[in-house]
Protein backbone atom coordinates (compact mmCIF):
# COMPACT_ATOMS: atom_id res chain seq x y z
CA UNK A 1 -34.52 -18.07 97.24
CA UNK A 2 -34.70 -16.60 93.62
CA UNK A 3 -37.02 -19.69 92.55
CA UNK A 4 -39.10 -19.30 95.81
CA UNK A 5 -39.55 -15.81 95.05
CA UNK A 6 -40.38 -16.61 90.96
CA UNK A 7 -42.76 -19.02 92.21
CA UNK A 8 -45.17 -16.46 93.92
CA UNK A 9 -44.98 -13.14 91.28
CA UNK A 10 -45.52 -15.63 88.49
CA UNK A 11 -48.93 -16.20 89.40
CA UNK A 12 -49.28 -13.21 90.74
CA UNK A 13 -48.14 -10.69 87.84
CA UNK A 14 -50.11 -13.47 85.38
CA UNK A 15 -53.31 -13.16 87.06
CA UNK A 16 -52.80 -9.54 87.52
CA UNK A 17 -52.56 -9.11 83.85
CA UNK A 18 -55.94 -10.93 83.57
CA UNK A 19 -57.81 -9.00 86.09
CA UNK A 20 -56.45 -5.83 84.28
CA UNK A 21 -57.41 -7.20 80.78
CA UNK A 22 -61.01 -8.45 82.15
CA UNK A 23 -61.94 -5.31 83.33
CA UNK A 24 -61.16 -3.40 79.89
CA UNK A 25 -57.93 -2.16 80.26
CA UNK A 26 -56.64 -3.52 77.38
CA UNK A 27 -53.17 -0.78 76.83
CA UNK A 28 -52.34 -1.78 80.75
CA UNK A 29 -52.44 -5.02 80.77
CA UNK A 30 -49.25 -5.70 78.06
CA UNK A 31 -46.43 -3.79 80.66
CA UNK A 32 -47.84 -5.98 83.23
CA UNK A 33 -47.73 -9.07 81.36
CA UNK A 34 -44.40 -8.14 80.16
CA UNK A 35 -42.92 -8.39 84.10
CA UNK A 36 -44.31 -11.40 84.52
CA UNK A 37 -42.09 -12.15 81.18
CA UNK A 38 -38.81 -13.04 82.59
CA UNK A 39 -40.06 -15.15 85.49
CA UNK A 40 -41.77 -17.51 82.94
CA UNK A 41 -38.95 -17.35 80.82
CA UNK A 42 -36.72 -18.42 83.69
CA UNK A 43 -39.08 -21.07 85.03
CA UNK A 44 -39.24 -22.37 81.02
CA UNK A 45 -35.17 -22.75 80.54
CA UNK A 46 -35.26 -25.00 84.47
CA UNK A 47 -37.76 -27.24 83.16
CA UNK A 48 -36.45 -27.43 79.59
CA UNK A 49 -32.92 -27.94 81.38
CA UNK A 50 -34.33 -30.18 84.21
CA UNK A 51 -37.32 -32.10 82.24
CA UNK A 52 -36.28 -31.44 78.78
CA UNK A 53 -39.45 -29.06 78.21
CA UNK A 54 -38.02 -27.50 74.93
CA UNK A 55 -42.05 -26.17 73.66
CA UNK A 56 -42.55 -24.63 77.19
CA UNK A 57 -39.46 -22.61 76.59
CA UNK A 58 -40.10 -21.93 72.84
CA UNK A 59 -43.67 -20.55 73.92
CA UNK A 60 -42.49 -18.76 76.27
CA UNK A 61 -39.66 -16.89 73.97
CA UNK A 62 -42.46 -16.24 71.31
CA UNK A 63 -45.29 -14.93 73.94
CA UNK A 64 -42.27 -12.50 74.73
CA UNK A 65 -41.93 -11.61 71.56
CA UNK A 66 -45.25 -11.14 70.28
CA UNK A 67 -46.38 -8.90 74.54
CA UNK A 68 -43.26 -6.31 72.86
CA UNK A 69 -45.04 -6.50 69.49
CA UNK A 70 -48.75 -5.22 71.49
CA UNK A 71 -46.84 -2.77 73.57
CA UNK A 72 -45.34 -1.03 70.45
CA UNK A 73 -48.42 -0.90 68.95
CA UNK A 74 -50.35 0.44 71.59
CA UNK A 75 -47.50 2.57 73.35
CA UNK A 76 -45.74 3.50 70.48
């Protein structure tokens, strides 16, 4: 159920972000994108753990990392 569920807001938070980013608002899109966060994260550690997709999960812990850096720069 929980993968089902990751399956559809990971798109949907990730294109979200875009559409809020395209249209210029720059500050919004970073809280968005950082929702979307955990689902990639999660999806990253089953295919490292299932596949063995170690840079998926790497990229995925840095992207984190550096969406916190943006929103403390721009909300803090």
């Amino acid at each position: 159920m929980f993968n089902t569920l990751t399956q559809i807001l990971v798109p949907t938070t990730t294109i979200g972000t875009q559409r809020v980013l395209s249209f210029g608002y720059h500050k919004y899109s970073l809280p968005i994108n950082l929702i979307s966060q955990p689902l990639w994260l999660y999806s990253a550690y089953r295919a490292n753990k299932e596949a063995g997709q170690t840079g998926l999960l790497i990229t995925g812990i840095i992207f984190t990392l550096i969406t916190v850096f943006g929103i403390f720069r721009f909300w803090g």
